[in-house]
Protein backbone atom coordinates (compact mmCIF):
# COMPACT_ATOMS: atom_id res chain seq x y z
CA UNK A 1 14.31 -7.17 7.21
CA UNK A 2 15.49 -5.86 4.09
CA UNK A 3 13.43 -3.69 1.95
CA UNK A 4 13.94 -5.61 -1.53
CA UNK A 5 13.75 -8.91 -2.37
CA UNK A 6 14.08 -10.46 -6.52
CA UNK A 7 10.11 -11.49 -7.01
CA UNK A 8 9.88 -15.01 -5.78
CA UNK A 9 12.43 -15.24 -3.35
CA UNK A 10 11.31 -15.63 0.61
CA UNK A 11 10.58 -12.74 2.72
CA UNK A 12 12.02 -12.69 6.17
CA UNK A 13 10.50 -10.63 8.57
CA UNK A 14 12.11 -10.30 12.01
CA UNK A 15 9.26 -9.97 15.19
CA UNK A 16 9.02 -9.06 18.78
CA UNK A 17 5.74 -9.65 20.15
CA UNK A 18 3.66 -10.66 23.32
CA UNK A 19 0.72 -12.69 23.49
CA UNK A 20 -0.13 -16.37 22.50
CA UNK A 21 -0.83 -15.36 18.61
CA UNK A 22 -1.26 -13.22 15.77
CA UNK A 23 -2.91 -13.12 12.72
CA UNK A 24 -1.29 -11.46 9.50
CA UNK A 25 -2.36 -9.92 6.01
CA UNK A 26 -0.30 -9.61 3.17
CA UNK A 27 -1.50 -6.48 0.59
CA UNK A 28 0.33 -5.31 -2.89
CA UNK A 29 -0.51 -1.84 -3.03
CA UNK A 30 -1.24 -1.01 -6.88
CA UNK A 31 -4.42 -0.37 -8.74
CA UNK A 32 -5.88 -1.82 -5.79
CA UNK A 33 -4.91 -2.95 -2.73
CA UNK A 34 -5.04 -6.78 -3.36
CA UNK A 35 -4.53 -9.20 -0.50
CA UNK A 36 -2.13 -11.58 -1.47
CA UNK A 37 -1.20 -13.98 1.61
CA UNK A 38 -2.71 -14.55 4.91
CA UNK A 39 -1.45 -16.27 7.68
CA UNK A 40 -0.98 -16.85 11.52
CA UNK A 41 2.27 -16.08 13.75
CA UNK A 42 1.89 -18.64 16.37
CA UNK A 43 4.34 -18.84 20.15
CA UNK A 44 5.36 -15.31 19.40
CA UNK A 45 8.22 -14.19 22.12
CA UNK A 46 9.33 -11.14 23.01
CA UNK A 47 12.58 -9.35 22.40
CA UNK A 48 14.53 -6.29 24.35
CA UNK A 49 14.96 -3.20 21.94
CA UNK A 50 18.76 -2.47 21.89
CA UNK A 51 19.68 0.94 23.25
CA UNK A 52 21.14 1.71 20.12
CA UNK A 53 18.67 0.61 17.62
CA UNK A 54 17.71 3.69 15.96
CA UNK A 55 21.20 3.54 14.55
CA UNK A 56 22.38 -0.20 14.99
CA UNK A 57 19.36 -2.16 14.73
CA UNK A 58 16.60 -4.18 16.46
CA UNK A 59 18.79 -7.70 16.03
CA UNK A 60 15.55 -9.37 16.34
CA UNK A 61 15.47 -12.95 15.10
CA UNK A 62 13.59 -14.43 11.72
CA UNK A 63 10.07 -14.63 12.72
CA UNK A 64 8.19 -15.34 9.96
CA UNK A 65 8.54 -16.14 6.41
CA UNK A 66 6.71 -14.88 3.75
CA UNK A 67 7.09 -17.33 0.29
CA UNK A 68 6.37 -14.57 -2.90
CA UNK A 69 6.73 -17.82 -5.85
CA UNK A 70 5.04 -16.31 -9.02
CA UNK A 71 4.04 -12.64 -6.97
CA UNK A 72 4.70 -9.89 -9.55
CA UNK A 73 7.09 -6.28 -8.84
CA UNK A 74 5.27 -4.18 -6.75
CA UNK A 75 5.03 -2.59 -3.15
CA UNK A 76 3.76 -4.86 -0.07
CA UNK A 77 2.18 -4.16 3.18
CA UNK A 78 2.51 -6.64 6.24
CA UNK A 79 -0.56 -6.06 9.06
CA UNK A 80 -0.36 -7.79 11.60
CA UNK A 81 -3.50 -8.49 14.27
CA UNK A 82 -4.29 -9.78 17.54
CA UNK A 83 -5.93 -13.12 17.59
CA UNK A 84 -7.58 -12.06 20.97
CA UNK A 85 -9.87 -8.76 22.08
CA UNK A 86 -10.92 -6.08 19.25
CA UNK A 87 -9.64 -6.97 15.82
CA UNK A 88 -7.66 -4.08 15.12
CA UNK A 89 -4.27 -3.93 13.22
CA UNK A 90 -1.89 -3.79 15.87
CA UNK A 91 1.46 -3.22 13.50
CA UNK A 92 2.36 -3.06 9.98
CA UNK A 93 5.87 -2.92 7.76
CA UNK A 94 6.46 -3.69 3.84
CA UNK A 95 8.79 -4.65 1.75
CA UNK A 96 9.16 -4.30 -2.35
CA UNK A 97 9.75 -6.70 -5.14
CA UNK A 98 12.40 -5.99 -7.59
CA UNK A 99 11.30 -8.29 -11.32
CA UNK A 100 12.21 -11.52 -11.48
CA UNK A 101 13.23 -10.84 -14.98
CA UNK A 102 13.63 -6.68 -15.42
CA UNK A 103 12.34 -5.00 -18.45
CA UNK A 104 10.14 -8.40 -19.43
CA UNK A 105 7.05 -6.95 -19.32
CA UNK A 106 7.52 -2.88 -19.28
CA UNK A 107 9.76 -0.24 -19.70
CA UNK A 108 9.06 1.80 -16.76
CA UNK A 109 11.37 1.33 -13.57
CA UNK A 110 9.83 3.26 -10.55
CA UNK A 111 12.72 3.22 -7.57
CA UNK A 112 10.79 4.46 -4.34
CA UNK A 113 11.95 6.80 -1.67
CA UNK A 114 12.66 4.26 0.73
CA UNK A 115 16.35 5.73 1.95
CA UNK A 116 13.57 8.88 2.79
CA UNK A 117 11.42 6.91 4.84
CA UNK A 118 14.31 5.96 6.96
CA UNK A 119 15.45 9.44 7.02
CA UNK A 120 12.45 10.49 8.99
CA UNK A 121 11.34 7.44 11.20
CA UNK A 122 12.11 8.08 14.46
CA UNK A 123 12.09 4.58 16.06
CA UNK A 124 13.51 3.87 19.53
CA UNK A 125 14.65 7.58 19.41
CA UNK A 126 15.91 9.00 16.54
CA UNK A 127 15.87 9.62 13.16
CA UNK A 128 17.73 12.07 11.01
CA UNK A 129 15.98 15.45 12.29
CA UNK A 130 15.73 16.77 15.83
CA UNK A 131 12.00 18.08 15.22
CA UNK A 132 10.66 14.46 16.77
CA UNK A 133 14.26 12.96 18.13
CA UNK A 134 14.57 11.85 21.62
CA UNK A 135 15.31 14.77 23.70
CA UNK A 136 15.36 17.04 20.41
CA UNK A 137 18.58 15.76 19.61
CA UNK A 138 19.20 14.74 15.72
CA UNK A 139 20.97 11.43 14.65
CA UNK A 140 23.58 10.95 12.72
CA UNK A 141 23.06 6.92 11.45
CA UNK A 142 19.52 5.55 10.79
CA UNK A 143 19.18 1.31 11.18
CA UNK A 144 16.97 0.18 7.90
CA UNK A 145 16.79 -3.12 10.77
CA UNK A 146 13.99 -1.62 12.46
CA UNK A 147 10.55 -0.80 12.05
CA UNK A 148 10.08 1.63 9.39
CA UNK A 149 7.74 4.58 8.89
CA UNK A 150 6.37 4.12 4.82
CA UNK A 151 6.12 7.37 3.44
CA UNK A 152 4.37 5.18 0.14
CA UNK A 153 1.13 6.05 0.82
CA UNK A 154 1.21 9.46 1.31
CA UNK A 155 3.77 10.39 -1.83
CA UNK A 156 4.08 7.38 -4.35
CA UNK A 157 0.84 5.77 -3.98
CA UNK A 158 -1.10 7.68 -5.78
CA UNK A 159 0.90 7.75 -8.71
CA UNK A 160 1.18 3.83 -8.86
CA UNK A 161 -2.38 3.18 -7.92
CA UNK A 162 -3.45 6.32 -11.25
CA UNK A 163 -0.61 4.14 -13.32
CA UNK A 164 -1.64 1.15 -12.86
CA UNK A 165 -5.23 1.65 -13.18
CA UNK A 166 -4.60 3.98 -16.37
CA UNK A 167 -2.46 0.55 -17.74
CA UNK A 168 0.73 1.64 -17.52
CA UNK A 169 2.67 -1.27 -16.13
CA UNK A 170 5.32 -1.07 -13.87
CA UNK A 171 8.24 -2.59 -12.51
CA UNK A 172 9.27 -1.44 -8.86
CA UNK A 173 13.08 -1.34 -6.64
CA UNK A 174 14.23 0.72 -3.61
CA UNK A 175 16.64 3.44 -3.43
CA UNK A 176 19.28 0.97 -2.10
CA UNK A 177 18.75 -1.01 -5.43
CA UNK A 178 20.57 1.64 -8.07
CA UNK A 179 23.57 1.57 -5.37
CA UNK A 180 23.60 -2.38 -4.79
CA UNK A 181 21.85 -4.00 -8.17
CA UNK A 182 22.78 -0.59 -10.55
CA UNK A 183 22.36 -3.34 -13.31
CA UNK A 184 18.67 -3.04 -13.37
CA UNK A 185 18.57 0.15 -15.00
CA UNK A 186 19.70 -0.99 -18.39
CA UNK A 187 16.60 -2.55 -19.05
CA UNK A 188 14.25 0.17 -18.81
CA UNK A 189 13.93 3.17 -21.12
CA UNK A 190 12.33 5.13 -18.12
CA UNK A 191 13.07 5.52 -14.54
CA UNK A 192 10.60 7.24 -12.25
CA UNK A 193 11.16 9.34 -9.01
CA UNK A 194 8.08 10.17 -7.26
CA UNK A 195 6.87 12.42 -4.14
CA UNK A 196 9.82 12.92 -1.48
CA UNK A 197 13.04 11.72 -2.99
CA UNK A 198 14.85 13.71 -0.69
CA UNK A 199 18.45 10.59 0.07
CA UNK A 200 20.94 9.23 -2.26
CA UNK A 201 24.24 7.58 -1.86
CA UNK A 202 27.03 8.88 -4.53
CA UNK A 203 26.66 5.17 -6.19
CA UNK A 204 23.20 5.86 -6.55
CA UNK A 205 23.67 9.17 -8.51
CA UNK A 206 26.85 7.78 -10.18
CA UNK A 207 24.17 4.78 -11.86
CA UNK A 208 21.28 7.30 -12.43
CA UNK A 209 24.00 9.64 -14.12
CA UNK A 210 26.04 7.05 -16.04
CA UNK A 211 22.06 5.69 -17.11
CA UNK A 212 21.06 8.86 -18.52
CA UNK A 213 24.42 9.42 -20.37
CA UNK A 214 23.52 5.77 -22.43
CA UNK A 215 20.44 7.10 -23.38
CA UNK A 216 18.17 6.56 -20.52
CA UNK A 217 15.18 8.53 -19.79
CA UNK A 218 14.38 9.95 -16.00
CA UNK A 219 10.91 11.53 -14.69
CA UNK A 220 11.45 13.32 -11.55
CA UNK A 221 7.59 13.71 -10.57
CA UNK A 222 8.99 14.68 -7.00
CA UNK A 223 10.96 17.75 -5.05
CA UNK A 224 13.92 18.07 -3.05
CA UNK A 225 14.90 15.28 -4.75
CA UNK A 226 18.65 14.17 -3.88
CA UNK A 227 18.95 17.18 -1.83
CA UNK A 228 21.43 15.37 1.37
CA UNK A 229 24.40 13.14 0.13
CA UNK A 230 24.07 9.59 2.81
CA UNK A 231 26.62 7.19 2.65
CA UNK A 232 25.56 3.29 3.56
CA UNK A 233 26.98 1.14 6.14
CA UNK A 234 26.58 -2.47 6.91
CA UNK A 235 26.70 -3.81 3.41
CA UNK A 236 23.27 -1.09 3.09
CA UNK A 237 21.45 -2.07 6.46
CA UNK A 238 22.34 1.80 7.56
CA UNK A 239 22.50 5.39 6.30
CA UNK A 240 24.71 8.07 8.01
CA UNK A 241 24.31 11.65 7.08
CA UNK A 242 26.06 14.41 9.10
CA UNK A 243 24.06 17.39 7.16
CA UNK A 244 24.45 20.77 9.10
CA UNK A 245 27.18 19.05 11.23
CA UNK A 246 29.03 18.49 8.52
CA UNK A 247 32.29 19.65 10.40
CA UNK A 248 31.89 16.27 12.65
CA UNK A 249 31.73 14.06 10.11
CA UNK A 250 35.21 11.75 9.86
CA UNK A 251 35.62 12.39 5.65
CA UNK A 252 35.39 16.29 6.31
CA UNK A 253 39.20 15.58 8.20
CA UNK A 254 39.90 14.25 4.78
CA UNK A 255 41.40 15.78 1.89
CA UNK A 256 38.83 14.38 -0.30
CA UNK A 257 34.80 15.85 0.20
CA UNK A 258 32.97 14.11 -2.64
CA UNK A 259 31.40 11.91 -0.02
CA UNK A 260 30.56 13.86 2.72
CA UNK A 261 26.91 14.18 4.25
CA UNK A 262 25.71 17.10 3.71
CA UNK A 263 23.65 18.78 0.48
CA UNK A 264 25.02 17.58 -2.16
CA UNK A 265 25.03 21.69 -3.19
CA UNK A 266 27.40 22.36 -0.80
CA UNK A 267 30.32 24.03 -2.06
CA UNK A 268 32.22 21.26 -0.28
CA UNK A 269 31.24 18.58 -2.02
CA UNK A 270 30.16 20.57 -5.51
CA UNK A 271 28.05 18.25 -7.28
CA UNK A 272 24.48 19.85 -7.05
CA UNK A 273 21.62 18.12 -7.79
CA UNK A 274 20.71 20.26 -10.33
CA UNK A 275 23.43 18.57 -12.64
CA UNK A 276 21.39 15.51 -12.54
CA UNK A 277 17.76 16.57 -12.12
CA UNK A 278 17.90 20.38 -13.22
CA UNK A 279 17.00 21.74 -10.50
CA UNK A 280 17.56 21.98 -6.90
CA UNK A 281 16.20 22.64 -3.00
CA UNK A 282 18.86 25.52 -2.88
CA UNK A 283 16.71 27.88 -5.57
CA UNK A 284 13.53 26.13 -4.45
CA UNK A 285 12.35 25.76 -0.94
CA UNK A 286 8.60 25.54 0.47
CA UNK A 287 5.08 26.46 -0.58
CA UNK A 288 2.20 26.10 1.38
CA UNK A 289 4.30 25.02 4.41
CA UNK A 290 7.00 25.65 6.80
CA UNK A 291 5.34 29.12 7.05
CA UNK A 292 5.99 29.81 3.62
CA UNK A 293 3.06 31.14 1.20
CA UNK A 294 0.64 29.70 3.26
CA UNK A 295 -1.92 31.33 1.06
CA UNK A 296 0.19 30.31 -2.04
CA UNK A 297 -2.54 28.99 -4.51
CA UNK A 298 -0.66 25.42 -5.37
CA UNK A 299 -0.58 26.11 -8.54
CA UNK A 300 2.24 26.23 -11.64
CA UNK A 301 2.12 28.99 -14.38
CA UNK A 302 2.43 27.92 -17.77
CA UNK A 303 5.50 29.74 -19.86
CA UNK A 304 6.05 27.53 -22.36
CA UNK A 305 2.77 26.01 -23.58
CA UNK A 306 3.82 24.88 -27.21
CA UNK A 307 6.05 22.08 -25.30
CA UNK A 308 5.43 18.76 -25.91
CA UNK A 309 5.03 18.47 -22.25
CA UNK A 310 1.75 20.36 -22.42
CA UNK A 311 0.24 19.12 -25.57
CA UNK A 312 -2.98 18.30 -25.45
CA UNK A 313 -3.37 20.45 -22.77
CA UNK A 314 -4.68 23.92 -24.35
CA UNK A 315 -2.61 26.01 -21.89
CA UNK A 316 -1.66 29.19 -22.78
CA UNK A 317 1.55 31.06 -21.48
CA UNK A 318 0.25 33.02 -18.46
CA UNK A 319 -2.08 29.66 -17.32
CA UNK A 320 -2.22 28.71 -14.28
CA UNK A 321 -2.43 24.79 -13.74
CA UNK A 322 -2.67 21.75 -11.16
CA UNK A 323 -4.53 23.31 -8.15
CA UNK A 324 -8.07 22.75 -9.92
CA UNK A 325 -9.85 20.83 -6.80
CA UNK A 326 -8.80 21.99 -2.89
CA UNK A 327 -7.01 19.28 -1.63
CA UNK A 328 -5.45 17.87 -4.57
CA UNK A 329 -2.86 21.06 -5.20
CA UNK A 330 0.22 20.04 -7.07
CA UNK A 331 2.33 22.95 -5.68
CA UNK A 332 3.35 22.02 -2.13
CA UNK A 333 5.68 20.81 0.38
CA UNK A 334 9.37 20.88 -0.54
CA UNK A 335 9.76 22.38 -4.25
CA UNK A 336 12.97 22.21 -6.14
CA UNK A 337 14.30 25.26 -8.47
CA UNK A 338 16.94 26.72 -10.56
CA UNK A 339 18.35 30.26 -10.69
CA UNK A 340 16.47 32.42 -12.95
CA UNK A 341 16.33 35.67 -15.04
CA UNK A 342 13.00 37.09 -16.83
CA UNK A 343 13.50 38.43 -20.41
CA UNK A 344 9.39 39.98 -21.27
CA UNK A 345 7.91 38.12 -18.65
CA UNK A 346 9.40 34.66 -19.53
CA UNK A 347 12.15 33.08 -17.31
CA UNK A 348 15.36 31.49 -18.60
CA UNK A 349 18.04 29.38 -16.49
CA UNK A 350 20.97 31.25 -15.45
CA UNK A 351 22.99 28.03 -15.61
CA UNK A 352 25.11 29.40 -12.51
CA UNK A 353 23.96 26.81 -10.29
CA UNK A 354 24.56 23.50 -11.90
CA UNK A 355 21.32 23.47 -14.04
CA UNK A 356 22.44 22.14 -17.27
CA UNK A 357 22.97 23.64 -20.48
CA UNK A 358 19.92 23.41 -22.66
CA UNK A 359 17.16 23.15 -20.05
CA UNK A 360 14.16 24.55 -20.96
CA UNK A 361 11.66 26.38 -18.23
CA UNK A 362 8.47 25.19 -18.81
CA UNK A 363 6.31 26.28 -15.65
CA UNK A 364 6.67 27.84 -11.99
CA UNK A 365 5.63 28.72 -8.84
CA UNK A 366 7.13 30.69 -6.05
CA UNK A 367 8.79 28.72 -3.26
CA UNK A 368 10.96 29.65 -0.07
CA UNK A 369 13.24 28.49 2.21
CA UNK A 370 12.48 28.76 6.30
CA UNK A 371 15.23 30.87 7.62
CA UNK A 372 15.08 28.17 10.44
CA UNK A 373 16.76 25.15 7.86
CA UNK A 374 18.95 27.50 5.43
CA UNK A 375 20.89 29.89 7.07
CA UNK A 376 23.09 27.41 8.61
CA UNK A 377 24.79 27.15 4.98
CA UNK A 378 27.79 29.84 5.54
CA UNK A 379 27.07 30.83 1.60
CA UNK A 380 22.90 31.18 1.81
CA UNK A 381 21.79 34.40 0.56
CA UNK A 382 19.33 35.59 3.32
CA UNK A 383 15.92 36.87 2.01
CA UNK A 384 15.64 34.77 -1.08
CA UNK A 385 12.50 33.67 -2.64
CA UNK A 386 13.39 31.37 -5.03
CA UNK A 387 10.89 28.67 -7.08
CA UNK A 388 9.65 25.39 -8.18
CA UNK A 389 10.64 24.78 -11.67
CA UNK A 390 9.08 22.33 -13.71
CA UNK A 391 11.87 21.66 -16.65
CA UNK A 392 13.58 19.39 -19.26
CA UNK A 393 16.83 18.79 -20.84
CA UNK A 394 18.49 15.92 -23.06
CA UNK A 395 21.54 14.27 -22.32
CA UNK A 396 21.92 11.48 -24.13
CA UNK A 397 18.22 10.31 -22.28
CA UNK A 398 15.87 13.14 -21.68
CA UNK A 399 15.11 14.41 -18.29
CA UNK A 400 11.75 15.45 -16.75
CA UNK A 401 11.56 17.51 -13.71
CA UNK A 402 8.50 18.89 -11.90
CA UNK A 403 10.08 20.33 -8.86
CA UNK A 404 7.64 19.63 -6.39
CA UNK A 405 6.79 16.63 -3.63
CA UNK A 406 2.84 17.13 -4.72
CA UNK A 407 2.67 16.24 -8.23
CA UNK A 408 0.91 12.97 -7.84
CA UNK A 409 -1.91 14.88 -5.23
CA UNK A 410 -3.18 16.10 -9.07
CA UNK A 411 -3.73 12.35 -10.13
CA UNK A 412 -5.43 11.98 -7.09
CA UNK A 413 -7.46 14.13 -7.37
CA UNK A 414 -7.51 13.54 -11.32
CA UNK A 415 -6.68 17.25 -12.53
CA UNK A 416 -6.84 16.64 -16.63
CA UNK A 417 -3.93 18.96 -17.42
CA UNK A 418 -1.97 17.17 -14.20
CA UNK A 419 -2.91 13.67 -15.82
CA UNK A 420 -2.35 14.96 -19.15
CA UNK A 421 1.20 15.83 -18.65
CA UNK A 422 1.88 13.13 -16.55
CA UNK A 423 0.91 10.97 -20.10
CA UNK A 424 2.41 12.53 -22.25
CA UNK A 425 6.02 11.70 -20.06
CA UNK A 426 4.85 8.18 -20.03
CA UNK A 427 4.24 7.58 -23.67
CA UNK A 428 6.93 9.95 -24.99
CA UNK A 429 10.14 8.62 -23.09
CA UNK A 430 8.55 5.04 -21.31
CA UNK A 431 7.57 3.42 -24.74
């Protein structure tokens, strides 16, 4: 089914299933998780999965429909349970809804990772990594017309539920939105990127870009954000991305690169992420996984403390911040960087890499790159520790980055300088 529907229009889910009947819940994830719709699936029938369905599609037919008159934006779970034996949940999927009327009732747009959670789900075989793929083999096009592995409530749940419950309201899309409904971004003075960002299309960056050029603000409270250029097929219903294989894909045999699949920091394609976020997975890399700084504490150092960022805060420069409680560190995962050099202890942008003129370093942590996933790239510099960089420049809007996947495990876990910051974004560029 597709991932976005306009608030009140009908939500058609697609089902293969045995058994006489099921029951099914319907949650929007927020605050709280609020059931809003219950119902039964009755004379369910079965349905062959399609050899080809990681990449083409289950082509399962309508089997129920969900009516969403007067819900409000958000993020939605589907469960599904057997009306027979133990009543467990048997099967889940979601789907988001994009305002009725954008902008009516906040300024804060937050698009979730949904082009990620593709990436990864491994469905009838294959996904975009060979880690979990059938037979180890990677694929090369990903079916959104399958079932779909959320990665919401591990990354941007947090942050909504801490939002919403802190009263900042919020209106919600998909990644696919900015490339198929880019006109939903004029109507928000904010635009929020959260946990594992890691997918966009060109016409996605090309709105995002053109947004923040008019005056629109961006928070990038995630890492290895728009590291891999996809391109969508099927009107959207399907990403490709060729990444290390880059050589295979059919617009490499072109004369033009801007849209092949593969980081967008490759030299090929020369449009690195930093240019729109101000940093990038290239200077960055892991912390406190993939073997890297395992024992790394999880925590930023403040350099900058008199930023507005970190008012409130009482940080000094040398501070270390956002790994108070185990468990809730905001230095993890994938962390994004820029290229650096230290003048008495302080660092400064080197600007060689894309980052943009005028962005300031505000805090850091050290991050690397497994040899395993970077040396691949013909022009990696072996050895390299780089960092995550949280940052800011103006460009017309202002743009927030915090260089890390983590940042909302702090609200979790309600770290004060972690929520402080993350407030001071809010009310600064989202009101």
């Amino acid at each position: 089914m597709p991932q976005s529907y306009a608030a009140g229009e009908d939500v058609k889910v697609r089902l293969s299933c045995q058994g006489d009947s099921y029951w099914y819940k319907v949650f929007r994830l927020g605050a709280t998780k609020e059931e809003v719709a219950s119902g039964m699936v009755e004379n369910p029938r079965p349905y062959d999965i399609p050899k080809d369905a990681s990449a083409r599609g289950c082509r399962w037919p309508v089997g129920l429909t969900i009516h969403t008159t007067n819900w409000s934006s958000g993020y939605y779970a589907v469960t599904f349970g057997s009306t027979k034996g133990p009543n467990v949940d048997l099967a889940d999927a979601f789907f988001v809804l994009r305002p009725r009327r954008p902008g009516r009732d906040t300024n804060i747009l937050i698009q979730l990772a949904t082009n990620t959670y593709n990436a990864y789900t491994n469905w009838a075989g294959y996904s975009l990594y060979a880690y979990h793929g059938r037979h180890k083999v990677q694929g090369r096009r990903v079916s959104f017309d399958r079932p779909q592995f959320s990665q919401f409530p591990r990354w941007e749940e947090p942050f909504v539920r801490w939002a919403e419950k802190s009263g900042y309201a919020l209106d919600y899309c998909t990644n696919l939105d900015l490339q198929f409904h880019p006109e939903i971004l004029k109507h928000y003075k904010l635009v929020l990127s959260v946990g594992h960002d890691e997918y966009w299309s060109a016409p996605m960056r090309d709105a995002v870009e053109k947004y923040i050029e008019n005056g629109g603000n961006v928070a990038f409270f995630s890492g290895n954000t728009c590291c891999w250029q996809v391109r969508t097929e099927e009107e959207g219903r399907a990403l490709a991305c060729w990444k290390q294989s880059f050589g295979d894909d059919p617009v490499y045999k072109s004369s033009d690169h801007k849209t092949l699949t593969s980081l967008w920091s490759h030299y090929l394609v020369n449009r690195p992420e930093n240019t729109l976020t101000g940093v990038g997975f290239l200077w960055g890399g892991y912390h406190r996984s993939h073997e890297q700084f395992m024992d790394g504490s999880g925590a930023f150092t403040a350099h900058r403390p008199e930023h507005w960022l970190f008012a409130g805060t009482n940080l000094k420069r040398g501070d270390a911040f956002g790994a108070k409680l185990p468990g809730y560190k905001v230095v993890g995962y994938e962390c994004d960087g820029c290229e650096l050099v230290w003048k008495d202890g302080v660092p400064f942008p080197t600007h060689a890499d894309g980052t943009p003129k005028g962005f300031e370093v505000l805090a850091t942590a050290p991050a690397r790159w497994h040899p395993d996933d970077c040396e691949w790239y013909e022009r990696w510099q072996k050895g390299r520790t780089g960092n995550a960089v949280m940052g800011t420049y103006t460009r017309g809007g202002t743009v927030v980055t915090v260089g890390t996947t983590d940042w909302a495990f702090g609200l979790r876990g309600n770290d004060p300088n972690v929520v402080r910051i993350t407030k001071n974004v809010l009310d600064r560029l989202g009101k």
